[in-house]
Protein backbone atom coordinates (compact mmCIF):
# COMPACT_ATOMS: atom_id res chain seq x y z
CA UNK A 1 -64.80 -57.91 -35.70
CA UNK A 2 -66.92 -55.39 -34.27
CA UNK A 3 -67.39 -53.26 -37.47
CA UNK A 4 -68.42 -57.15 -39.19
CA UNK A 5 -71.46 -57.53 -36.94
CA UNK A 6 -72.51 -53.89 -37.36
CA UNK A 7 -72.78 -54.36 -41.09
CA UNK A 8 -73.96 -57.95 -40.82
CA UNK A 9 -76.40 -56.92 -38.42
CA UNK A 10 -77.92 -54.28 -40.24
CA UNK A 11 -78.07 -56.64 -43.73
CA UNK A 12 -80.23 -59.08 -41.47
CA UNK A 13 -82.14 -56.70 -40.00
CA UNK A 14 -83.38 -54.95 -43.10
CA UNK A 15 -83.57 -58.16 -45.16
CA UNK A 16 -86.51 -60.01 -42.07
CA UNK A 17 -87.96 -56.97 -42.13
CA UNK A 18 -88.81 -56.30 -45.75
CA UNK A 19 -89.66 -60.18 -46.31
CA UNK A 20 -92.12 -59.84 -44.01
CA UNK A 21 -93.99 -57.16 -44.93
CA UNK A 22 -92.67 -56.27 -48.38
CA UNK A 23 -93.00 -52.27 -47.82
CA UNK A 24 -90.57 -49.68 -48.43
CA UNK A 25 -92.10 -47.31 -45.59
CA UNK A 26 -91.01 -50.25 -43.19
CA UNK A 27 -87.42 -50.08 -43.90
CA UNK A 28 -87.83 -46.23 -43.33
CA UNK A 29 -89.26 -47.01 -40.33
CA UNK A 30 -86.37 -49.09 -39.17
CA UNK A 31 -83.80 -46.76 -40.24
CA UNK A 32 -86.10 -43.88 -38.10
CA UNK A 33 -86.38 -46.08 -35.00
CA UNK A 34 -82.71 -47.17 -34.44
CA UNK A 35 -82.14 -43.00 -34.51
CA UNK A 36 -84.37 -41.87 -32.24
CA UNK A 37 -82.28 -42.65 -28.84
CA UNK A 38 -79.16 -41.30 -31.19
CA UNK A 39 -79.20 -37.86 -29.87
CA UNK A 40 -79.13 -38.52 -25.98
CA UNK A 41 -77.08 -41.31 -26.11
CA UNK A 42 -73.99 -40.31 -28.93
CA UNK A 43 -74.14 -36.78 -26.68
CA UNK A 44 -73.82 -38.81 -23.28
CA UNK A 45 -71.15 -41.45 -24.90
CA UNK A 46 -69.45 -37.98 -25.85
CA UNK A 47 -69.29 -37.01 -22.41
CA UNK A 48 -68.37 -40.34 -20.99
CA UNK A 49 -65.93 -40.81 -23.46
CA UNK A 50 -64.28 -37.30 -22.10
CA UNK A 51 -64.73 -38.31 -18.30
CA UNK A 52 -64.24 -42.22 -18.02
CA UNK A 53 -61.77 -45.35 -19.79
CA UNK A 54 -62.68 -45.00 -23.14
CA UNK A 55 -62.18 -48.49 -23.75
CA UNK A 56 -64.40 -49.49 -20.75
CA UNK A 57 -67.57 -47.45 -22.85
CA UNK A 58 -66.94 -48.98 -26.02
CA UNK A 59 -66.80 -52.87 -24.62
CA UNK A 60 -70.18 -51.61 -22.31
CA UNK A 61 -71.65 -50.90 -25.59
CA UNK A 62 -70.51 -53.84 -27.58
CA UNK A 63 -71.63 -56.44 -24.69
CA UNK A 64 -74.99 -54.88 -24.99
CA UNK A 65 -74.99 -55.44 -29.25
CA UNK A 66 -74.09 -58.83 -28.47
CA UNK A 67 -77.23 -59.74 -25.89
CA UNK A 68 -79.93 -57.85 -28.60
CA UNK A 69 -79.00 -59.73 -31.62
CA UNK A 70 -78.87 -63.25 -29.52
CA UNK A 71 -82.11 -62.19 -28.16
CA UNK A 72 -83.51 -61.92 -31.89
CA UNK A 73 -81.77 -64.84 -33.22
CA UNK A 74 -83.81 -66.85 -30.90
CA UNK A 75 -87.61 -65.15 -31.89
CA UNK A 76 -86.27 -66.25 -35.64
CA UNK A 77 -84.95 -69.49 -34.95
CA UNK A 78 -88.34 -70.70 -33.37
CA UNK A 79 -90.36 -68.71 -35.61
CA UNK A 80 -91.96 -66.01 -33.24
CA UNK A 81 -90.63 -63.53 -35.27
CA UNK A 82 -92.57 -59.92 -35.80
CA UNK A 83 -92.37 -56.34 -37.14
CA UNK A 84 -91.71 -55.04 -33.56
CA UNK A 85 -89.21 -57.74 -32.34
CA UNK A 86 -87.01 -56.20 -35.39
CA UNK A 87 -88.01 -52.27 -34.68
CA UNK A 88 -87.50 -53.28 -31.33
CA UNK A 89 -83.80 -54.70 -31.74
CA UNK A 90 -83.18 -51.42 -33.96
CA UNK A 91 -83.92 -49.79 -31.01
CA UNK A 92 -81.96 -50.96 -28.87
CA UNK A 93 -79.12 -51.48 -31.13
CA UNK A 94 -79.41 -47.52 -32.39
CA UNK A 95 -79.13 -46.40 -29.06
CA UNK A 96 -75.78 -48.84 -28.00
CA UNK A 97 -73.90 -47.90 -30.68
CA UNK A 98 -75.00 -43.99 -30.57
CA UNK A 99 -73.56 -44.29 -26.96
CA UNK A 100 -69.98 -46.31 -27.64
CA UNK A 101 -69.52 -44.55 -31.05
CA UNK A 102 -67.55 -41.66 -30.06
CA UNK A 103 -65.62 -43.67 -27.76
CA UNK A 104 -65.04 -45.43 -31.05
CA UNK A 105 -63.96 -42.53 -32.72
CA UNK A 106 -61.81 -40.61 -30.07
CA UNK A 107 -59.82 -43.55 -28.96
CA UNK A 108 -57.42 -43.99 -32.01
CA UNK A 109 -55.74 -40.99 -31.89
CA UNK A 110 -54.07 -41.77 -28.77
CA UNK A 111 -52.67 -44.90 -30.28
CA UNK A 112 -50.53 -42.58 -32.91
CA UNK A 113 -48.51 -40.10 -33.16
CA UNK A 114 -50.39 -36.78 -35.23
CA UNK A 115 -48.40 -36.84 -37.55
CA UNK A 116 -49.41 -40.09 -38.93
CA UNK A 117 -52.95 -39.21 -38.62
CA UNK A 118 -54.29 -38.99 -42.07
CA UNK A 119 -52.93 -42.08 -42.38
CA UNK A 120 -54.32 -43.95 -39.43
CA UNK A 121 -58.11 -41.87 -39.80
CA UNK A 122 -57.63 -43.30 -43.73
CA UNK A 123 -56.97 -46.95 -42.30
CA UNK A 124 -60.19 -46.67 -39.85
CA UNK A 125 -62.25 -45.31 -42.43
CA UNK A 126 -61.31 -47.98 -44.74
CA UNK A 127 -61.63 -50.95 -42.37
CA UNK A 128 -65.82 -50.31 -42.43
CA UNK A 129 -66.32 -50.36 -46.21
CA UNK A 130 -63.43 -53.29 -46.66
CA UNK A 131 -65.64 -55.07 -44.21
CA UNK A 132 -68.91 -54.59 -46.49
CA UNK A 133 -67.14 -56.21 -49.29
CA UNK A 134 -67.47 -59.67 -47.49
CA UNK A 135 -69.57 -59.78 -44.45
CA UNK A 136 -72.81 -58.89 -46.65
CA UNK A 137 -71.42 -61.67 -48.98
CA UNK A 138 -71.75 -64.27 -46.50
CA UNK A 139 -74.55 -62.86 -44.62
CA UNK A 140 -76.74 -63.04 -47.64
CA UNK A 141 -75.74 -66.71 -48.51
CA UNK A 142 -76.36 -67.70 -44.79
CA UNK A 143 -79.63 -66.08 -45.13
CA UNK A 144 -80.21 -68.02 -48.43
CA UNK A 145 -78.86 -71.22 -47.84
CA UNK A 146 -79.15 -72.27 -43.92
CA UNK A 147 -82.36 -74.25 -43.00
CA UNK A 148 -85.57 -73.44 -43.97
CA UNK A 149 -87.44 -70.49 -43.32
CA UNK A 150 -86.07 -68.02 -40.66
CA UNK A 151 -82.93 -70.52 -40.03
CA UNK A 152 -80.27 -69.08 -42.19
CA UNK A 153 -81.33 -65.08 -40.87
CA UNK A 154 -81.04 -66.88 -37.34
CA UNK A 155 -77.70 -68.22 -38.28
CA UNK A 156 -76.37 -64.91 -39.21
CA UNK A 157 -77.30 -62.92 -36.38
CA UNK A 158 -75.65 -65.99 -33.89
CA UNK A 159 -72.72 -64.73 -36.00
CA UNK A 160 -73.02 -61.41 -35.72
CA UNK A 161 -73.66 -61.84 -31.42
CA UNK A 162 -70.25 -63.85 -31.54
CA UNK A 163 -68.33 -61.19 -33.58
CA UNK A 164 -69.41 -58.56 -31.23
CA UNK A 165 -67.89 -60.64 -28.29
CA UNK A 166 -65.15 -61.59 -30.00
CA UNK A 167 -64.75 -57.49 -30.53
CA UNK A 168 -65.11 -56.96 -26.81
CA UNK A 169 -62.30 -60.12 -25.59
CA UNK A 170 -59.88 -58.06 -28.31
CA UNK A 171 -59.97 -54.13 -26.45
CA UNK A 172 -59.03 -56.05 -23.62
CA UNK A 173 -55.88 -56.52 -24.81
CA UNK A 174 -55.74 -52.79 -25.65
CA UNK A 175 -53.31 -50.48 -23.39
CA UNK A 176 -54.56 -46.82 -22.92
CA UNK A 177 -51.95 -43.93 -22.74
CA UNK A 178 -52.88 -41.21 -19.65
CA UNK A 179 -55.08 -38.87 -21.31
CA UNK A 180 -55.98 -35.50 -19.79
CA UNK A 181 -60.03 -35.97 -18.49
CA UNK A 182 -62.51 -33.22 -18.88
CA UNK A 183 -63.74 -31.85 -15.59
CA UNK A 184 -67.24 -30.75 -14.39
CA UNK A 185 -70.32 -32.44 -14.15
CA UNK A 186 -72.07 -34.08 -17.74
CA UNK A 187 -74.33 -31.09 -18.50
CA UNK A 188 -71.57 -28.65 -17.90
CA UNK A 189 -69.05 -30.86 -20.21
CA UNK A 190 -72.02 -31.33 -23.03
CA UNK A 191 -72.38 -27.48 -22.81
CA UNK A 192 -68.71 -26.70 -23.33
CA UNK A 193 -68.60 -29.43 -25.88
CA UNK A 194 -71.21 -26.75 -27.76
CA UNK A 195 -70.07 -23.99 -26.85
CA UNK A 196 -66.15 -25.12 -28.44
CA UNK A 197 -68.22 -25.48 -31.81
CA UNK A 198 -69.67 -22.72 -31.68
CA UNK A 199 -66.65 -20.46 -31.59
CA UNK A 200 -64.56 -22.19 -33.97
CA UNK A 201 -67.40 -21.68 -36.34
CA UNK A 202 -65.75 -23.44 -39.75
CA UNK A 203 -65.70 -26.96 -37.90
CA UNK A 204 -69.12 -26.76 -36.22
CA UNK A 205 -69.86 -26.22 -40.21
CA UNK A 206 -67.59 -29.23 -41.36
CA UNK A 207 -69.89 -31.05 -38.84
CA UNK A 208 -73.13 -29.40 -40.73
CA UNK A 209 -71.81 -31.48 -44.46
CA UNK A 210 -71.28 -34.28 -42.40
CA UNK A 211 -74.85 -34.55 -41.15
CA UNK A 212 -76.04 -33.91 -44.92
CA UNK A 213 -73.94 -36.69 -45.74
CA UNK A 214 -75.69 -39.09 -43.19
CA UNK A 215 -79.17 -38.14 -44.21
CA UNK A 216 -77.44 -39.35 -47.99
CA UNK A 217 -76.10 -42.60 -46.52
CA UNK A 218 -79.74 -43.58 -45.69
CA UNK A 219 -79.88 -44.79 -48.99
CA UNK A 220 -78.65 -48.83 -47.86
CA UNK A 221 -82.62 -48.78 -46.03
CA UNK A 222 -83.65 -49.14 -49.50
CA UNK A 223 -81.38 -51.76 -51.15
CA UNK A 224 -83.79 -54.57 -50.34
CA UNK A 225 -86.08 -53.30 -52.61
CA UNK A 226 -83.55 -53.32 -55.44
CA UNK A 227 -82.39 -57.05 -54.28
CA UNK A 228 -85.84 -58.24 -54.59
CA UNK A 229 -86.43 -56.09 -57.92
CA UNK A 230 -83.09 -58.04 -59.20
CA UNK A 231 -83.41 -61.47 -58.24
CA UNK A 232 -86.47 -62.47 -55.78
CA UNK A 233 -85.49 -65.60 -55.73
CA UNK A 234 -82.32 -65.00 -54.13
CA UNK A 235 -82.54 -61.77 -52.52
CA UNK A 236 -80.24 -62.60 -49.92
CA UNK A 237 -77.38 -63.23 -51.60
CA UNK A 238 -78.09 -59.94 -54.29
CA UNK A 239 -78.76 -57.90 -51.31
CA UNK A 240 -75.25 -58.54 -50.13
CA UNK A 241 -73.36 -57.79 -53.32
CA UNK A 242 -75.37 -54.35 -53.37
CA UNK A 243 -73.79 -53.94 -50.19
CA UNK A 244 -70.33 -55.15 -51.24
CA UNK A 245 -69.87 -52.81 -54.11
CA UNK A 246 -70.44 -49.71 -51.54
CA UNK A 247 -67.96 -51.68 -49.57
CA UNK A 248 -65.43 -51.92 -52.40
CA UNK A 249 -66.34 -47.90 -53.36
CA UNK A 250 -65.74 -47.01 -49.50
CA UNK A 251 -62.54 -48.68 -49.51
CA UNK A 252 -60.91 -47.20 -52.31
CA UNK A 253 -62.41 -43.64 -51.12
CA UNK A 254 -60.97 -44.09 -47.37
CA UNK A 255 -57.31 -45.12 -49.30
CA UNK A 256 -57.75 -42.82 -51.90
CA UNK A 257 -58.63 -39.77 -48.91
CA UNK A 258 -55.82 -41.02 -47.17
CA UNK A 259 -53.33 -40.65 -49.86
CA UNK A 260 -54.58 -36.95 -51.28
CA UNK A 261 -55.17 -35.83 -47.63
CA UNK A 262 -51.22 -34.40 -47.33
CA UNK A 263 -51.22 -33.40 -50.58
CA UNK A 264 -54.43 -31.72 -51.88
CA UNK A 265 -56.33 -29.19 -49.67
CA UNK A 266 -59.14 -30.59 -48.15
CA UNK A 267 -61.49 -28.24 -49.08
CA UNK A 268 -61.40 -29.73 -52.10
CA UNK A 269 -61.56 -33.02 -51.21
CA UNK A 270 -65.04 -33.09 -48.91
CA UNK A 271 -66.79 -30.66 -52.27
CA UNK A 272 -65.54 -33.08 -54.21
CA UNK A 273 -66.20 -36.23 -52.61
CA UNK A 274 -69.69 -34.82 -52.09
CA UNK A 275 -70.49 -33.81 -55.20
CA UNK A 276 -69.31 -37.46 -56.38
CA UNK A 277 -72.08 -38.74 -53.72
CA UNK A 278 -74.89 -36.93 -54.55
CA UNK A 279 -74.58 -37.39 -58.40
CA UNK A 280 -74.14 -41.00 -58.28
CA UNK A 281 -76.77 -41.18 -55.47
CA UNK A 282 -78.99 -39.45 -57.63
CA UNK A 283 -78.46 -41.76 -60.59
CA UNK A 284 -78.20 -45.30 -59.83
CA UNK A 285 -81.56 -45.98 -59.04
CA UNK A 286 -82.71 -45.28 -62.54
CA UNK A 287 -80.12 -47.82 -64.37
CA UNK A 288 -81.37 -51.67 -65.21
CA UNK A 289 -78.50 -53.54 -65.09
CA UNK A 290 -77.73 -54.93 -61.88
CA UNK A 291 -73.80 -54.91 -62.68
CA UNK A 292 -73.98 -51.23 -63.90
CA UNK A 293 -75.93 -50.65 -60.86
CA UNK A 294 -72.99 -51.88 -58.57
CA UNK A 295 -70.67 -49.53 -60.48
CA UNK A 296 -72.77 -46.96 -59.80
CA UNK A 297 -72.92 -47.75 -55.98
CA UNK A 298 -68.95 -48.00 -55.93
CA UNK A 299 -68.72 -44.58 -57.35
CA UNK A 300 -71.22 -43.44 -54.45
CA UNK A 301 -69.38 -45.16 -51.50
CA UNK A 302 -66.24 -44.26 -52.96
CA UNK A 303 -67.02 -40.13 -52.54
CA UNK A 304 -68.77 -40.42 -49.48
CA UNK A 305 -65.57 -41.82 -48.22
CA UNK A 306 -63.42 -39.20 -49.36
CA UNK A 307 -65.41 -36.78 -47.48
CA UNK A 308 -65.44 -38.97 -43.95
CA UNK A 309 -61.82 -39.73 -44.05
CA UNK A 310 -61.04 -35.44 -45.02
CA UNK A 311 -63.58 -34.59 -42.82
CA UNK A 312 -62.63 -36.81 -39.48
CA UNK A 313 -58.61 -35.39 -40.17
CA UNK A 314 -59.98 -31.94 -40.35
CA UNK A 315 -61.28 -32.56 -36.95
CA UNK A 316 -58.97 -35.09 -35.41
CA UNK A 317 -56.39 -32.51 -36.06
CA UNK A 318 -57.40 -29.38 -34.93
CA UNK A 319 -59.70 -30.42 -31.65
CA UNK A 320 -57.88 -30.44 -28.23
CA UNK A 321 -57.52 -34.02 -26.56
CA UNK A 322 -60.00 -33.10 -23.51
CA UNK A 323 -62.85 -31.86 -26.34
CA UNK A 324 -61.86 -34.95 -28.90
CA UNK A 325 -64.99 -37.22 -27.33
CA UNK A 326 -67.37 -34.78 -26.96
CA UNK A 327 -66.75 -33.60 -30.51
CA UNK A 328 -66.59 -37.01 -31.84
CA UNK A 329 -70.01 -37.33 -30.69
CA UNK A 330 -71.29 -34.47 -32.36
CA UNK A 331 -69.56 -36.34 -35.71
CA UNK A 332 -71.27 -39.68 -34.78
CA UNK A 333 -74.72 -38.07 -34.86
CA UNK A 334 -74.63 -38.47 -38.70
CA UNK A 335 -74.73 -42.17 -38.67
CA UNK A 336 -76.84 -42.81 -35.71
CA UNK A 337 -78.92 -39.07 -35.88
CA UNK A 338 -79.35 -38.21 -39.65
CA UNK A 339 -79.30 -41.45 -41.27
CA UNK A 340 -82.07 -42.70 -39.45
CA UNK A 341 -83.76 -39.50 -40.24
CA UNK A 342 -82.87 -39.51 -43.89
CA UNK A 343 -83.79 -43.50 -43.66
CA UNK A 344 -87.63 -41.88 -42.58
CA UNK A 345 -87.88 -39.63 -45.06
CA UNK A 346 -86.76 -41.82 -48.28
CA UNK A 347 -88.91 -44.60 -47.05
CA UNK A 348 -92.29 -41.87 -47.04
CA UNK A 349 -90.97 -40.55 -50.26
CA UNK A 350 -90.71 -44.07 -51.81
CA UNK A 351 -94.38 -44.70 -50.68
CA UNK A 352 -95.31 -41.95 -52.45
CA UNK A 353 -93.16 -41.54 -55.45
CA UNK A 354 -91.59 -44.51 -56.03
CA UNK A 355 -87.69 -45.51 -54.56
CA UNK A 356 -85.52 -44.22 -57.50
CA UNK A 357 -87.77 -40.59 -57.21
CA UNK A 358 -86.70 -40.56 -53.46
CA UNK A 359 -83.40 -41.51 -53.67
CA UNK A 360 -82.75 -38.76 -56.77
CA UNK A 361 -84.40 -36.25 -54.41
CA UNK A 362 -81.63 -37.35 -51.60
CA UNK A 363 -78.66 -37.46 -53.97
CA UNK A 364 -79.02 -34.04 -55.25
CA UNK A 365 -79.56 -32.28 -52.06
CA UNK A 366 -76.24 -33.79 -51.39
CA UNK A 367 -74.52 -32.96 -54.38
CA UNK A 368 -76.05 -29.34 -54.25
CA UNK A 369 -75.46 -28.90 -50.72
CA UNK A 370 -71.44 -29.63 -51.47
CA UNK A 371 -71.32 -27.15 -53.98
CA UNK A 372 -73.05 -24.56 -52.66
CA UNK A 373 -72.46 -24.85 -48.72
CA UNK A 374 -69.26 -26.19 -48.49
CA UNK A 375 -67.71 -24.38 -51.99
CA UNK A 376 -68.91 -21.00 -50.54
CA UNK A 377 -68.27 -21.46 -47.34
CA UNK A 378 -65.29 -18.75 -46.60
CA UNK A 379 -63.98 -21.32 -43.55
CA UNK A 380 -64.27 -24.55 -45.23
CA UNK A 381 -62.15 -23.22 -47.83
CA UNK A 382 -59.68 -21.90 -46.05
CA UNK A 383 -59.11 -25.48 -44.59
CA UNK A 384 -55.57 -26.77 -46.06
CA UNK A 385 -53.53 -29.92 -44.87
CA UNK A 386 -53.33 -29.96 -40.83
CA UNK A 387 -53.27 -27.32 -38.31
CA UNK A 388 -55.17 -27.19 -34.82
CA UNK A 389 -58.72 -25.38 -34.11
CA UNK A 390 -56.92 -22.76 -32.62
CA UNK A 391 -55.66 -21.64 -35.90
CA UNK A 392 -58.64 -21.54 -38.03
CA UNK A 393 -60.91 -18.38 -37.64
CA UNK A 394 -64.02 -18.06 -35.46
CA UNK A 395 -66.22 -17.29 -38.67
């Protein structure tokens, strides 16, 4: 439920925000703006998610989500809507789930057993794009259909509000093994969480691809453009099937991860599933035929998600238990850190150059950086099935 209002959210979010002022640079704005309380607050939720009830963080976080898009449901039911009542909400909403995210991410492997964990980090990674195949769906019909004006966008984010809360009454039903809690005070912690990267050198670098791949995944800032370019009439309900299809993509990448993950190396799976990003990335823009289009953006999602689910397992299962949060939140920074920033950059780009120039600029820097950072890289190679940090070499 929670993972439905996050996408929701953001569909509503980007789609008020373009309608009302129609510029790319916006969107790049909002993506920027819900990142810039990322680094602080995934690094503190990273700490607190070492120290303190994971669970408690995550439904702190959630309960927050919840208030922010009532809040702006209400400025768009009575039409007081502006620009900066939507910055303002990405804000606020960048920040809350920068600090619950690696929370988020640490908790699940305490609910399995490691051996079944590139099967349970497949199942996670596969619930977010499974839930972009519907809740854009019916966020963009609410959006077209509801009311007049503002009503429908209003409708949706009520929705979204009640899916967070409905997210938060579930983890209370969740029951928490004992789980060995880091000591010191937060500095000290966020210092050691560094310092751990630092010396097992080929993860801090897995981490590195990961961040390239978030400043890629800025690329859903710019769908609205494409929605509207498609069908302006309806741009709701096109912006949500532009969604879907990375949703379907993602879905088939987590399973597909999860499958090859015990059976192929996974160096080759994160060059791979990169290089599958960036090219398709790099491409899709150019094509103008909205169904080849959401091919194109399956095919995207679908690499990405190889990567994340390879990626998260080559973590998961090599980082101690009383490092897993603090590590977590160095992997969260590419969603809440570098997408934002990537989301910045495309949107200036676009200004400039025109959206399908910025976007091919984004795609091959991915694509590139997979073949020649992580090919080369003597670590990232060297990473096969499973093993623990321990084992890998400091290089």
């Amino acid at each position: 439920m929670i993972t439905s209002g996050m996408q929701a959210g953001m569909v509503v979010q980007a789609w008020l925000l373009f309608d009302i002022t129609g510029d790319p640079l916006a969107l790049g704005l909002l993506g920027f703006v819900r990142g810039i309380p990322g680094v602080a607050s995934s690094l503190a939720g990273g700490v607190l998610a070492d120290k303190f009830d994971r669970r408690r963080v995550m439904m702190a976080g959630t309960i927050g989500n919840a208030v922010v898009f009532s809040a702006l449901a209400t400025m768009a039911l009575t039409g007081e809507i502006q620009v900066w009542h939507i910055l303002g909400s990405g804000f606020l909403v960048g920040g809350l789930q920068a600090f619950e995210g690696p929370a988020r991410q640490a908790i699940f492997p305490h609910l399995v057993s490691r051996q079944h964990l590139t099967n349970a980090v497949s199942l996670i990674s596969a619930m977010n794009p499974a839930v972009r195949i519907f809740a854009p769906i019916v966020t963009g019909l609410l959006i077209d259909s509801v009311g007049v004006g503002y009503d429908g966008a209003a409708s949706a984010l009520f929705v979204v509000s009640a899916l967070y809360l409905g997210g938060t009454a579930i983890m209370l039903l969740v029951h928490m093994p004992k789980i060995e809690r880091a000591l010191g005070s937060g500095l000290q912690t966020m210092v050691e969480g560094a310092r751990f990267l630092k010396t097992h050198r080929t993860l801090g670098f897995v981490l590195l691809m990961a961040f390239v791949h978030g400043v890629g995944m800025s690329y859903t800032t710019m769908l609205p453009v494409f929605a509207v370019a498609f069908d302006s009439e309806s741009s709701g309900s096109a912006l949500g099937f532009l969604f879907a299809a990375g949703g379907v993509g993602g879905t088939l990448g987590a399973l597909i991860g999860g499958v090859l993950g015990g059976r192929v190396r996974h160096a080759v799976l994160m060059v791979g599933g990169g290089v599958t990003f960036g090219l398709a990335l790099a491409t899709f823009s150019f094509i103008p035929l909205f169904g080849v289009v959401l091919l194109v953006l399956l095919l995207a999602s679908l690499g990405n998600n190889i990567f994340q689910v390879t990626g998260q397992t080559a973590l998961q299962s090599r980082v101690p238990d009383s490092y897993r949060g603090r590590v977590m939140g160095f992997w969260s920074m590419q969603f809440i850190v570098f997408v934002p920033l990537g989301a910045l950059g495309l949107g200036v780009v676009a200004g400039a150059y025109g959206t399908p120039a910025a976007l091919a600029i984004s795609g091959s820097f991915v694509g590139l950086f997979a073949i020649f950072g992580g090919g080369l890289h003597p670590g990232v190679r060297s990473l096969g099935h499973a093993g623990s940090a321990e084992q890998d070499e400091a290089r």
